[in-house]
C-alpha atoms as a PDB file:
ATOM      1  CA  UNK A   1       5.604  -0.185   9.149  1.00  0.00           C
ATOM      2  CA  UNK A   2       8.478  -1.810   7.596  1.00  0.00           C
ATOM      3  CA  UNK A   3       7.349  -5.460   8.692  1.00  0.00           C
ATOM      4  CA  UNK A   4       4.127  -4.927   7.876  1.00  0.00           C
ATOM      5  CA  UNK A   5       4.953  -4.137   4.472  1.00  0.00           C
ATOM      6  CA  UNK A   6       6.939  -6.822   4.246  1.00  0.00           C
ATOM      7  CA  UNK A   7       4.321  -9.248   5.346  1.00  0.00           C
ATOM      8  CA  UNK A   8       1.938  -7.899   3.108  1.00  0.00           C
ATOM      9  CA  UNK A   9       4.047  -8.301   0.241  1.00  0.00           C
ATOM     10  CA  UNK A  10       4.977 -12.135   0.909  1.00  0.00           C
ATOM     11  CA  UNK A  11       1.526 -12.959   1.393  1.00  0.00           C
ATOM     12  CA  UNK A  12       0.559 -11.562  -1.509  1.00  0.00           C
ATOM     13  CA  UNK A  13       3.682 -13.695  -3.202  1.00  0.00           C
ATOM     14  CA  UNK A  14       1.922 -16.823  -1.695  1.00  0.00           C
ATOM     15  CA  UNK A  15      -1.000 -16.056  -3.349  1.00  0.00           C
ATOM     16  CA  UNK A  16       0.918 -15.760  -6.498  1.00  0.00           C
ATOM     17  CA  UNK A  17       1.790 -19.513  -5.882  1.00  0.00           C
ATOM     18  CA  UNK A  18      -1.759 -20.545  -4.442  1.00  0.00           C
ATOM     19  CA  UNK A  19      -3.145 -19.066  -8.523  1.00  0.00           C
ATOM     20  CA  UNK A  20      -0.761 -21.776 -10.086  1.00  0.00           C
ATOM     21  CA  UNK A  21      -2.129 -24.531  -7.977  1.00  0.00           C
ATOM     22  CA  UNK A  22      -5.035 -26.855  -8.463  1.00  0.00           C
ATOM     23  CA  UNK A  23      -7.343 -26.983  -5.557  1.00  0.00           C
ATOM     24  CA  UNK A  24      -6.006 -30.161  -3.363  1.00  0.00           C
ATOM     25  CA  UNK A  25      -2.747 -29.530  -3.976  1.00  0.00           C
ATOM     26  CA  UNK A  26       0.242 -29.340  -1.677  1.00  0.00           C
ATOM     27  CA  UNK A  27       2.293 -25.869  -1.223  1.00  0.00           C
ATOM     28  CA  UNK A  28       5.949 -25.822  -1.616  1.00  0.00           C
ATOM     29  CA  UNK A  29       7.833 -26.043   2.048  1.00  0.00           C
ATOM     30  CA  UNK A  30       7.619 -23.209   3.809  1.00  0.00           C
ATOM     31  CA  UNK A  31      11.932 -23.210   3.095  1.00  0.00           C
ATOM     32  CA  UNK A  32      11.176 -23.331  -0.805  1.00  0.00           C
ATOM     33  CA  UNK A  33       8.610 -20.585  -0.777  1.00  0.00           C
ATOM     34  CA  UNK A  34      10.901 -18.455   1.960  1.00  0.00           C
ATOM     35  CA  UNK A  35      13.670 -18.754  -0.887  1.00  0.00           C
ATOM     36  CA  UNK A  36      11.554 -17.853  -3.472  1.00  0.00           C
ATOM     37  CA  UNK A  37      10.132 -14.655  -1.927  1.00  0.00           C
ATOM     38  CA  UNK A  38      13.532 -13.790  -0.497  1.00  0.00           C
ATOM     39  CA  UNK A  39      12.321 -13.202   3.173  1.00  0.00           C
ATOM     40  CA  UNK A  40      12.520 -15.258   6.604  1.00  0.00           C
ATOM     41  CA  UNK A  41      10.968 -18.455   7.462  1.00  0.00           C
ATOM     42  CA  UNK A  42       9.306 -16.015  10.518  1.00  0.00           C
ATOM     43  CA  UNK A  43       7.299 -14.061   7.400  1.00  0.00           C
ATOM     44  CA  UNK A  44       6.145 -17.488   5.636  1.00  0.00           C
ATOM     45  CA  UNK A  45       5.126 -19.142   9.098  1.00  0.00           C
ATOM     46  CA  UNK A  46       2.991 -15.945   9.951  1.00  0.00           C
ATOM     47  CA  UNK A  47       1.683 -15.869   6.216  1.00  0.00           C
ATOM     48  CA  UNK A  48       0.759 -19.444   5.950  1.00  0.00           C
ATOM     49  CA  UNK A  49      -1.377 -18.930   9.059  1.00  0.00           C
ATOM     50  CA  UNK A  50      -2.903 -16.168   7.508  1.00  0.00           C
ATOM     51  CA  UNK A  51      -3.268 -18.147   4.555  1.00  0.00           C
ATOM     52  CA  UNK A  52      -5.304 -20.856   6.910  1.00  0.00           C
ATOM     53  CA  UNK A  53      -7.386 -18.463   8.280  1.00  0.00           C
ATOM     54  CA  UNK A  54      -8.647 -16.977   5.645  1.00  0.00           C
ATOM     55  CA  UNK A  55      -9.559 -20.859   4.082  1.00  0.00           C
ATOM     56  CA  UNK A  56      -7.240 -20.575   1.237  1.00  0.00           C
ATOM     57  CA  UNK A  57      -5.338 -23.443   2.619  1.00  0.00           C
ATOM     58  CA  UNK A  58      -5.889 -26.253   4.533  1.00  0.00           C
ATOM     59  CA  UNK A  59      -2.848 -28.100   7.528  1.00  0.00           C
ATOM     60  CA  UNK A  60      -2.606 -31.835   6.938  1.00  0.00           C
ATOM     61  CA  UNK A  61       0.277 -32.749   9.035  1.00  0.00           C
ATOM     62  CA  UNK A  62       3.255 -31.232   8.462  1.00  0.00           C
ATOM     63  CA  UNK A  63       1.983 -30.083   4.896  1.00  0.00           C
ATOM     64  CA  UNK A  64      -0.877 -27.537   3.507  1.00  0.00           C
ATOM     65  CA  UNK A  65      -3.072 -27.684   1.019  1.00  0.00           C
ATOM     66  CA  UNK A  66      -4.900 -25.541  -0.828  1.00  0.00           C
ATOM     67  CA  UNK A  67      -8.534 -25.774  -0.247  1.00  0.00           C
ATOM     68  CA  UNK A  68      -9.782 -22.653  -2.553  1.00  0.00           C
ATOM     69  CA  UNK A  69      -7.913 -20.677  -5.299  1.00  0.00           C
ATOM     70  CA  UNK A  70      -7.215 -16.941  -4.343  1.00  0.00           C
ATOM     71  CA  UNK A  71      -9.421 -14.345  -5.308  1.00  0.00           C
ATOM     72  CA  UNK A  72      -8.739 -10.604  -6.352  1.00  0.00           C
ATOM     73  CA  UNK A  73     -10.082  -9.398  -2.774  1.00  0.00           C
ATOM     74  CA  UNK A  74      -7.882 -11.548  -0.910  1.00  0.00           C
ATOM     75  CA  UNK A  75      -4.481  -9.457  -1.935  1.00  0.00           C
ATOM     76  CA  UNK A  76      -3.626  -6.544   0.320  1.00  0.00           C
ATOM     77  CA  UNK A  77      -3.198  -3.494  -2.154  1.00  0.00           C
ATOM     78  CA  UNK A  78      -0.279  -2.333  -3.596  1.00  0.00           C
ATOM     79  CA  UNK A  79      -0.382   0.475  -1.450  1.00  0.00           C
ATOM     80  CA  UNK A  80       0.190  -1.370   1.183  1.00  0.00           C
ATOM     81  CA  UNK A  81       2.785  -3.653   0.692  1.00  0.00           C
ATOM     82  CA  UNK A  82       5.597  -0.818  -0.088  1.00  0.00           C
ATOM     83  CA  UNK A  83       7.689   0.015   3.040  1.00  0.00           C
ATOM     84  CA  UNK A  84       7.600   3.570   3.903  1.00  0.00           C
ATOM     85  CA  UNK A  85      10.884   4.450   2.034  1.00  0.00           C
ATOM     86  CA  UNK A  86      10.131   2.824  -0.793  1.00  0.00           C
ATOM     87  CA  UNK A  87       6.904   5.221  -0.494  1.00  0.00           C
ATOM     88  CA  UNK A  88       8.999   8.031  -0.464  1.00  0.00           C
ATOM     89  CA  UNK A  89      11.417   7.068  -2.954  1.00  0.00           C
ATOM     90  CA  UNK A  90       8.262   6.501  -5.244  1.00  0.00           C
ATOM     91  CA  UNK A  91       6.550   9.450  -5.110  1.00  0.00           C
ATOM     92  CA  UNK A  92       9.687  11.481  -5.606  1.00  0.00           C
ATOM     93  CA  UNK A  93      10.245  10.295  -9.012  1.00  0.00           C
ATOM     94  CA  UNK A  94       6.614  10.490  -9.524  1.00  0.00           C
ATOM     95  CA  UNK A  95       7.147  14.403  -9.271  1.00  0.00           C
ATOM     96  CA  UNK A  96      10.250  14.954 -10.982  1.00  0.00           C
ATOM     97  CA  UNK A  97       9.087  12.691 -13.774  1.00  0.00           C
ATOM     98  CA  UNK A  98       5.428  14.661 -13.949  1.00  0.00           C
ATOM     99  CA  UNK A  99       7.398  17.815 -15.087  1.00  0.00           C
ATOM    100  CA  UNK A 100       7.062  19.597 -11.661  1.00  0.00           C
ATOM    101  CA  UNK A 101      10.721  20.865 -12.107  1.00  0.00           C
ATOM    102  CA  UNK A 102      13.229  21.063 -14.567  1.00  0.00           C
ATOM    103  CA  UNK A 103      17.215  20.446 -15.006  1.00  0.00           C
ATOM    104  CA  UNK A 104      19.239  22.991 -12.914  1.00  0.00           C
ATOM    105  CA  UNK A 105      16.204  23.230  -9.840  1.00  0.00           C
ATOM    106  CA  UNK A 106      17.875  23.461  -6.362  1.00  0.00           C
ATOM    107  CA  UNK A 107      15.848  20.673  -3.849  1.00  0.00           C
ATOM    108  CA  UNK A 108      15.974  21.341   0.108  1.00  0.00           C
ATOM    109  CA  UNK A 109      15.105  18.692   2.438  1.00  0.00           C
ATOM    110  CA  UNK A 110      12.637  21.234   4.111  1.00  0.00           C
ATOM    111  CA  UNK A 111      11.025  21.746   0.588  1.00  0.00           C
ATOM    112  CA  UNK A 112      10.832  17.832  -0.312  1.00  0.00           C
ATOM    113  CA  UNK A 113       8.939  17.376   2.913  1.00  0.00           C
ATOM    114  CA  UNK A 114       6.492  20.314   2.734  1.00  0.00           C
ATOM    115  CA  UNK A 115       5.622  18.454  -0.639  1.00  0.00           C
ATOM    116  CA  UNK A 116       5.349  15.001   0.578  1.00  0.00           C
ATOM    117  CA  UNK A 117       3.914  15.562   4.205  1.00  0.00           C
ATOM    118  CA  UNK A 118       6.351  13.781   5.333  1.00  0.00           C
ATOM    119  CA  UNK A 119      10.091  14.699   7.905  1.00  0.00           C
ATOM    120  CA  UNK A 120      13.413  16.059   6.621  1.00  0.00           C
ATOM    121  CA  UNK A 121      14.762  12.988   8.262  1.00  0.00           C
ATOM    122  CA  UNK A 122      13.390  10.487   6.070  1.00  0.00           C
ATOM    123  CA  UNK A 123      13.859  12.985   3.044  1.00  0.00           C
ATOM    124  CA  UNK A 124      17.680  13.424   3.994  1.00  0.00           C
ATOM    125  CA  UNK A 125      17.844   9.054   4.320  1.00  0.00           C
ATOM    126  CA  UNK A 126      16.714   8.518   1.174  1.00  0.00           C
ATOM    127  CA  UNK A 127      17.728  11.379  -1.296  1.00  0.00           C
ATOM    128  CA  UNK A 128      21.227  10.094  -1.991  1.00  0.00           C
ATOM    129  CA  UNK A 129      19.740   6.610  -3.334  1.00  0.00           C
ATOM    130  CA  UNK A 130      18.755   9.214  -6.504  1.00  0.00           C
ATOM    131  CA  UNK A 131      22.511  10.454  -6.593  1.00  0.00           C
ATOM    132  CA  UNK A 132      24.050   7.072  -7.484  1.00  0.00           C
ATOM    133  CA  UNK A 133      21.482   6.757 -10.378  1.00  0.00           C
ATOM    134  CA  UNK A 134      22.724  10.482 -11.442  1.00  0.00           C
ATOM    135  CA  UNK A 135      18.935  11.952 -11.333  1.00  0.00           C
ATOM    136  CA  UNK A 136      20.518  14.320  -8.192  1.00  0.00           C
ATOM    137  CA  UNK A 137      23.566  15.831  -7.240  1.00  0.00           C
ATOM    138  CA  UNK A 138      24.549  17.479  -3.780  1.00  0.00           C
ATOM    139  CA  UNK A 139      25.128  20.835  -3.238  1.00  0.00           C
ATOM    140  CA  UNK A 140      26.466  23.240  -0.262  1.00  0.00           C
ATOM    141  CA  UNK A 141      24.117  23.884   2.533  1.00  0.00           C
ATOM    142  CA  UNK A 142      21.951  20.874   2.561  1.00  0.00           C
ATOM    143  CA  UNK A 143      20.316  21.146  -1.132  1.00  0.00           C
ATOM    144  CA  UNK A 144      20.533  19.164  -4.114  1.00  0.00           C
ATOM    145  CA  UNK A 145      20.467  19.928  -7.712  1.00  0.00           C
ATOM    146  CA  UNK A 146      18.367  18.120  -9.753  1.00  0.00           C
ATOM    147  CA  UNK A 147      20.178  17.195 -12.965  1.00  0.00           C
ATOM    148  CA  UNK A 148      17.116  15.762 -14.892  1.00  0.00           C
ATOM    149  CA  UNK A 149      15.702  13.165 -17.609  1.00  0.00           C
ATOM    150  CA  UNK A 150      18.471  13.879 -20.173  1.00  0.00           C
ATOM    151  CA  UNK A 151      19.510  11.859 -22.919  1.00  0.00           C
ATOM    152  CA  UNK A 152      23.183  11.373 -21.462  1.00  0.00           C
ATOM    153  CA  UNK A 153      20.990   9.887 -18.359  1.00  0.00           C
ATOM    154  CA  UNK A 154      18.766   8.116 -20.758  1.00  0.00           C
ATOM    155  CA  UNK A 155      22.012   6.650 -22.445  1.00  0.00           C
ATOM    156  CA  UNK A 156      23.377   5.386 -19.425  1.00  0.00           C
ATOM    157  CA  UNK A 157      20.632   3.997 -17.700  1.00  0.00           C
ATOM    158  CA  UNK A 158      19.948   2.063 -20.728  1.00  0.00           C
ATOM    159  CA  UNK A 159      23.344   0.373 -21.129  1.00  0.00           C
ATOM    160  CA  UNK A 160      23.131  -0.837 -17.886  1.00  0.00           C
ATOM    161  CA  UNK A 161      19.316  -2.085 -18.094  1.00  0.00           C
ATOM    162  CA  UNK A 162      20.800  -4.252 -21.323  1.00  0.00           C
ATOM    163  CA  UNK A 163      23.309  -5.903 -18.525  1.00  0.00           C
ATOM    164  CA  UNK A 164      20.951  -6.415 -16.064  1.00  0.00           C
ATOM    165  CA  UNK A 165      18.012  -7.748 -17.683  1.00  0.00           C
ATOM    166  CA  UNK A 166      20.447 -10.332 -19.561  1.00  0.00           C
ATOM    167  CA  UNK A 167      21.632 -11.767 -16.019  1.00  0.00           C
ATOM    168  CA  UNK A 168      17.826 -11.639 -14.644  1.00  0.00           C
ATOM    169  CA  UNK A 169      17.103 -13.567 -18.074  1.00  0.00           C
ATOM    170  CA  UNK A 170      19.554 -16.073 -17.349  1.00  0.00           C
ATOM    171  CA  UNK A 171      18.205 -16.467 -13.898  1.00  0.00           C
ATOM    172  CA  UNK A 172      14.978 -17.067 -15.146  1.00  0.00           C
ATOM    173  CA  UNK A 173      15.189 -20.152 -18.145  1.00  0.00           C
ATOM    174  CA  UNK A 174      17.511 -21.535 -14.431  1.00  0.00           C
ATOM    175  CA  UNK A 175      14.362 -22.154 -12.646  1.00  0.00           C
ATOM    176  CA  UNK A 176      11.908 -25.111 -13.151  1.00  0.00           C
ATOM    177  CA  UNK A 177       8.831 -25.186 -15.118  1.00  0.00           C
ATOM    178  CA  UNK A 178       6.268 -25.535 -12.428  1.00  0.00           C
ATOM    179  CA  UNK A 179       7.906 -22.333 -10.712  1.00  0.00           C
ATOM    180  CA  UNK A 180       5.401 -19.388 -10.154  1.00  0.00           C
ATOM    181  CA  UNK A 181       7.545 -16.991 -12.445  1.00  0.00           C
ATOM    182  CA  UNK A 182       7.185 -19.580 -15.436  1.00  0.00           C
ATOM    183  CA  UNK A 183       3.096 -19.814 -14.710  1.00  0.00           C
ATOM    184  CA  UNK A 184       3.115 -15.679 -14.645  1.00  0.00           C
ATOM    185  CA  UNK A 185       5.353 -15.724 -18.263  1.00  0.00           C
ATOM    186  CA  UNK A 186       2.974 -18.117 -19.865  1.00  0.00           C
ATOM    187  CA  UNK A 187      -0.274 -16.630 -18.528  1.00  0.00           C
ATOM    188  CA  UNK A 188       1.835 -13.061 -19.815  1.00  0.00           C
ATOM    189  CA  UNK A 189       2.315 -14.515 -23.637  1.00  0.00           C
ATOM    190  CA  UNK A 190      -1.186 -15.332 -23.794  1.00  0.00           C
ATOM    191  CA  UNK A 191      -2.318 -12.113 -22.669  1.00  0.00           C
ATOM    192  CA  UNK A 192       0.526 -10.513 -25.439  1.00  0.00           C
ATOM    193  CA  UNK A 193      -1.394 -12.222 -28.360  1.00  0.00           C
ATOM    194  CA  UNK A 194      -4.776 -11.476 -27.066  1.00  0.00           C
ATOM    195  CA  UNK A 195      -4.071  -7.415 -27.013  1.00  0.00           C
ATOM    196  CA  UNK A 196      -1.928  -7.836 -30.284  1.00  0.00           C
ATOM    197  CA  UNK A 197      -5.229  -9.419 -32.000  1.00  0.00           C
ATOM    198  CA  UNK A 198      -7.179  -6.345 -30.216  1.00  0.00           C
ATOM    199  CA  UNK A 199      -4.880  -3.352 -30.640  1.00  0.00           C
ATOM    200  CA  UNK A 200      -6.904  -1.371 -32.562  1.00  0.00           C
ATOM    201  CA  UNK A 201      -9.078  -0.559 -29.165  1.00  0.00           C
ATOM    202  CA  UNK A 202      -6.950  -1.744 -26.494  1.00  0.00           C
ATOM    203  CA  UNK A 203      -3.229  -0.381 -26.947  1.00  0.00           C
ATOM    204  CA  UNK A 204      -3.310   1.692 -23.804  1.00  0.00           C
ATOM    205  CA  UNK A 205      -3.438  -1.202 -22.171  1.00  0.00           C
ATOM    206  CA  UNK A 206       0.531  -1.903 -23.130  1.00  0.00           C
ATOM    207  CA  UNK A 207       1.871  -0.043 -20.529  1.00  0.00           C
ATOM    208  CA  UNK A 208       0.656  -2.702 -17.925  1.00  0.00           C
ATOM    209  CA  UNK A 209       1.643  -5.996 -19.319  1.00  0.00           C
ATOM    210  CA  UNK A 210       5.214  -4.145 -20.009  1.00  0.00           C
ATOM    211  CA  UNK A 211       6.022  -3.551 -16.646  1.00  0.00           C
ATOM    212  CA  UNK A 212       4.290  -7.019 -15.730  1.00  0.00           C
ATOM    213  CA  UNK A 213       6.625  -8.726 -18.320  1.00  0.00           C
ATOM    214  CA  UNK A 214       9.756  -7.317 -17.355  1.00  0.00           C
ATOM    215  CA  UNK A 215       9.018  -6.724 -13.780  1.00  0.00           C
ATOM    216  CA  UNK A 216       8.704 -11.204 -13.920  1.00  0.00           C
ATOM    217  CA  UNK A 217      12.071 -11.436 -15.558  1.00  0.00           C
ATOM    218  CA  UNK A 218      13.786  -8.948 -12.974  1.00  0.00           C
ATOM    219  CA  UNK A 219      12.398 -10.373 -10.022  1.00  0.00           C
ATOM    220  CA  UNK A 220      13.851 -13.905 -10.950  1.00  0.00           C
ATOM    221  CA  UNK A 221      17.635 -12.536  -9.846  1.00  0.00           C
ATOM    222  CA  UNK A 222      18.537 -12.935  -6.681  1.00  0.00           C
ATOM    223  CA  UNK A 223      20.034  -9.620  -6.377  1.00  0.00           C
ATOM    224  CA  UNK A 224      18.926  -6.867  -4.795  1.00  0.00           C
ATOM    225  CA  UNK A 225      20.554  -3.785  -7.060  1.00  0.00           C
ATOM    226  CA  UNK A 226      19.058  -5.144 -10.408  1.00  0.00           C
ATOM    227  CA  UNK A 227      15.415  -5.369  -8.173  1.00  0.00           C
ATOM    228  CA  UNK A 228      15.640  -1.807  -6.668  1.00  0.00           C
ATOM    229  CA  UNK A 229      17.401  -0.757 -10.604  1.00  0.00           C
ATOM    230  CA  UNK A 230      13.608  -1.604 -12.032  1.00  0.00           C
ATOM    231  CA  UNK A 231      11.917   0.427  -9.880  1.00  0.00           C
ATOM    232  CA  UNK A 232      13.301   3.618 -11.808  1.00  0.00           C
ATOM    233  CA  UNK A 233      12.710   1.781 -15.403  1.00  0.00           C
ATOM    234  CA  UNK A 234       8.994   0.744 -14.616  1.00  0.00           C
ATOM    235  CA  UNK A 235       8.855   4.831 -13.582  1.00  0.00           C
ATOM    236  CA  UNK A 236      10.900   5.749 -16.442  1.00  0.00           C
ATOM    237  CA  UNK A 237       8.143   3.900 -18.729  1.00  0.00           C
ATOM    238  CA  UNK A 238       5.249   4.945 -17.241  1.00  0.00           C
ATOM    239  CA  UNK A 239       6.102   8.778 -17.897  1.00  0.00           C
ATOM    240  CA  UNK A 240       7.122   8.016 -21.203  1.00  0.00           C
ATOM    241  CA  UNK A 241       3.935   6.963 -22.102  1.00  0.00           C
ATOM    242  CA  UNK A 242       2.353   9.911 -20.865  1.00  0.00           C
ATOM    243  CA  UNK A 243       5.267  12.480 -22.793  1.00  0.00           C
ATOM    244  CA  UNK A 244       5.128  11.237 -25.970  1.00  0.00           C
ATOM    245  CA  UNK A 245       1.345  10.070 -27.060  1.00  0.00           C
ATOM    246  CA  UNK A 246       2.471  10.112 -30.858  1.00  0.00           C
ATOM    247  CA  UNK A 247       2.546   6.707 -32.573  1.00  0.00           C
ATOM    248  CA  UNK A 248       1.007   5.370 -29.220  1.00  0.00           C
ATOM    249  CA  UNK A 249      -0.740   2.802 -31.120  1.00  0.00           C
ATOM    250  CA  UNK A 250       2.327   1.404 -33.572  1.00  0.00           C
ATOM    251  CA  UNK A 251       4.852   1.918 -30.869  1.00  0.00           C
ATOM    252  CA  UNK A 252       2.652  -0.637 -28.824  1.00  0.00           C
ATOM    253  CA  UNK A 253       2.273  -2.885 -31.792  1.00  0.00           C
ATOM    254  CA  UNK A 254       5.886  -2.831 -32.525  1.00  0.00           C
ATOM    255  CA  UNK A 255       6.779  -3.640 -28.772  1.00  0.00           C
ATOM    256  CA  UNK A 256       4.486  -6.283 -28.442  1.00  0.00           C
ATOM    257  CA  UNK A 257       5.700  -7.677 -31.570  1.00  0.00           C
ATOM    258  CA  UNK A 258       9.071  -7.712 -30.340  1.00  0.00           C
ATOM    259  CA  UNK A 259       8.064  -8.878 -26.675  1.00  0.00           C
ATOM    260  CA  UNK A 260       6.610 -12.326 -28.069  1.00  0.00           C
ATOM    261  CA  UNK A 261       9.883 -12.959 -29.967  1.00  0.00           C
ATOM    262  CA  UNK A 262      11.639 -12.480 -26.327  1.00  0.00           C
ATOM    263  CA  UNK A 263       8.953 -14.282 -24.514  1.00  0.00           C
ATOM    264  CA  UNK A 264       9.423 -17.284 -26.688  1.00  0.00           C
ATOM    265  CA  UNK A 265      12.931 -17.153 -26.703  1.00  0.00           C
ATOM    266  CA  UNK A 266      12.581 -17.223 -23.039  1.00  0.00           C
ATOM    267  CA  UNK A 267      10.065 -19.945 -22.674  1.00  0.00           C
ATOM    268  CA  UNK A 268      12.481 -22.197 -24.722  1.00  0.00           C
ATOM    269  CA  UNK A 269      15.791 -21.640 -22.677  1.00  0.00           C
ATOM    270  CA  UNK A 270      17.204 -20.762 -26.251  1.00  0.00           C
ATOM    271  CA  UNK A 271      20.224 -18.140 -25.171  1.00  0.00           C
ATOM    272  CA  UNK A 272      21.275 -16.549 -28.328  1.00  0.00           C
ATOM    273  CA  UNK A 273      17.705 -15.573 -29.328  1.00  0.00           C
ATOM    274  CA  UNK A 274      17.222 -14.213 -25.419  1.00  0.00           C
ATOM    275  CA  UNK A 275      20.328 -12.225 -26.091  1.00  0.00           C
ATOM    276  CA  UNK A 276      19.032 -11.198 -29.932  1.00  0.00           C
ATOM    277  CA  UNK A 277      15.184 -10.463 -28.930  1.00  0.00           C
ATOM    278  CA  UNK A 278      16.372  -8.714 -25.530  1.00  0.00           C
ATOM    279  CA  UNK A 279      18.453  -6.338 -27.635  1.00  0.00           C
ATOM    280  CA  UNK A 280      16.399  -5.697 -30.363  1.00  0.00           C
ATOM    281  CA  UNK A 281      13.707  -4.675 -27.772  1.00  0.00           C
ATOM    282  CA  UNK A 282      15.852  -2.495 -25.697  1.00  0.00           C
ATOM    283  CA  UNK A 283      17.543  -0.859 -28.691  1.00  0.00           C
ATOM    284  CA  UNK A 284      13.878   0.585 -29.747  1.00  0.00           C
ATOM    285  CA  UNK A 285      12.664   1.381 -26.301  1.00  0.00           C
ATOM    286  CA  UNK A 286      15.861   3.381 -25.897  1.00  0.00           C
ATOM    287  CA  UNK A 287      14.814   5.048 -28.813  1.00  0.00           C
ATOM    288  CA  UNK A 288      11.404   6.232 -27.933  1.00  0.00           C
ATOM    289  CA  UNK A 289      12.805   7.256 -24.470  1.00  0.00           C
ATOM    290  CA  UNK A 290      15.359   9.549 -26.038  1.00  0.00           C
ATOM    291  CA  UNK A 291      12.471  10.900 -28.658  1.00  0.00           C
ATOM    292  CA  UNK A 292      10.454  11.712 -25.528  1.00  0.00           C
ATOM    293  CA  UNK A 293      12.570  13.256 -23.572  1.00  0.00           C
ATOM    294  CA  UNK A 294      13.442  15.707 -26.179  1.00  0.00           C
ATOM    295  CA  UNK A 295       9.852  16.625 -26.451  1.00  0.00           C
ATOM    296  CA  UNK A 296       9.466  16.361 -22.741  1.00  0.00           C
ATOM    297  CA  UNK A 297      13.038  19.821 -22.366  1.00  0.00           C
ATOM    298  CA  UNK A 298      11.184  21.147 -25.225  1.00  0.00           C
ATOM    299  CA  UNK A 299       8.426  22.301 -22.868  1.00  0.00           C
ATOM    300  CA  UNK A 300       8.738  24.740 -19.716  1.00  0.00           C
ATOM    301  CA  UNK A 301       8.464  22.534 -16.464  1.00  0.00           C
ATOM    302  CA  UNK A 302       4.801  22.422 -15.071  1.00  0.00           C
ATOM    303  CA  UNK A 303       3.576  24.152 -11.478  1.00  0.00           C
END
């Protein structure tokens, strides 16, 4: 299951590259794109020949070319490209973030698995990862207290997203122009200015180019805590949207607003207005986390 996911995942990453391209040009070496993706030569062998096969791209020697540009149908879904703890991991903050239970709840592994259909096994693997972000703590006899969305939690997690997202910005203005992550940014700025000229009708639609945006500038460091670290932010967002609907539309305005300033700051390798924007921008999201989750202990946790 595992490989498989991991397959899935770096072909889709190729495809990433194959959108950037013009149709006749030559991929990066299968070393470059390995680096890139973070996974074995093995994986980008197997995925260029998948890549072949399906006529994307096209063997001229010892080099490929890409004979058609991707389309949407050609990427396995998302689904699909998370390993089975990952899965897990997933849906559990899914549940505790949808109100199921409150601060103080007891968790069993027996319980965790009647709720996800899935073993105690892989519940008891992957329930600590939650303890060293503080959302869990363990308790005598096999259970686990959940300690909750707080603000103290909210405070935390939020100094340390400031730290990491300046060293994943750094690793970003590092790589080349041409690189896929630069492409995404670009294609991401225009997209900013097109819903900022629309937001009237299409704020809802924030939610998704946030995670997209940050998710870009994460994904640039070559380290795997500040990768795995994002996956409880994007979560973290997500809820928040759906906890605190007041202000949706200004809130969205506000954070695009200060996401273009950041973008551009990015886009010109200019450190000191990185390190201003990426503040700024952090400082009010903090904010309308810890507004949220006051509203969210406010009300009694949902069956």
């Amino acid at each position: 299951m595992k490989g498989k996911a991991v397959y899935k995942r770096s072909y889709n990453g190729c495809l990433s590259i194959c959108e950037t391209l013009a149709p006749g040009a030559e991929m990066p070496s299968e070393n470059e794109i390995s680096q890139s993706l973070s996974v074995s030569r093995t994986t980008i062998r197997a995925v260029m020949a998948g890549l072949e096969a399906a006529g994307i791209l096209t063997r001229q020697g010892s080099s490929r070319r890409l004979t058609r540009r991707p389309e949407p149908k050609d990427a396995f879904p998302d689904t699909q490209t998370v390993s089975t703890s990952a899965t897990v991991e997933r849906r559990f903050l899914e549940w505790i973030l949808q109100g199921h239970i409150g601060p103080g709840h007891l968790l069993t592994a027996a319980e965790l698995a009647r709720q996800f259909g899935t073993s105690t096994t892989i519940i008891r693997e992957h329930l600590p990862h939650f303890q060293h972000f503080g959302l869990i703590e363990r308790r005598p006899n096999s259970a686990w207290l959940f300690k909750g969305v707080t603000p103290a939690f909210a405070h935390e997690i939020y100094d340390v997203r400031e730290m990491f997202e300046l060293r994943a910005a750094r690793s970003f203005i590092a790589l080349p122009d041409p690189s896929p992550p630069w492409q995404r940014m670009r294609t991401i700025e225009r997209e900013h200015r097109a819903l900022l000229a629309d937001i009237d009708t299409g704020y809802a639609l924030f939610p998704d180019l946030d995670e997209r945006l940050h998710r870009t500038v994460h994904e640039t460091a070559d380290n795997r805590f500040i990768k795995d670290f994002y996956d409880i932010i994007s979560m973290l967002f997500h809820y928040n949207a759906q906890w605190d609907a007041v202000d949706e539309k200004q809130r969205a305005f506000t954070a695009l607003s200060e996401h273009l300033a950041y973008i551009e700051a990015l886009l010109r390798r200019d450190l000191k207005a990185i390190d201003r924007a990426c503040r700024q921008h952090l400082k009010t999201a903090r904010s309308n986390l810890l507004r949220s989750i006051d509203l969210r202990l406010k009300k009694p946790p949902s069956l």
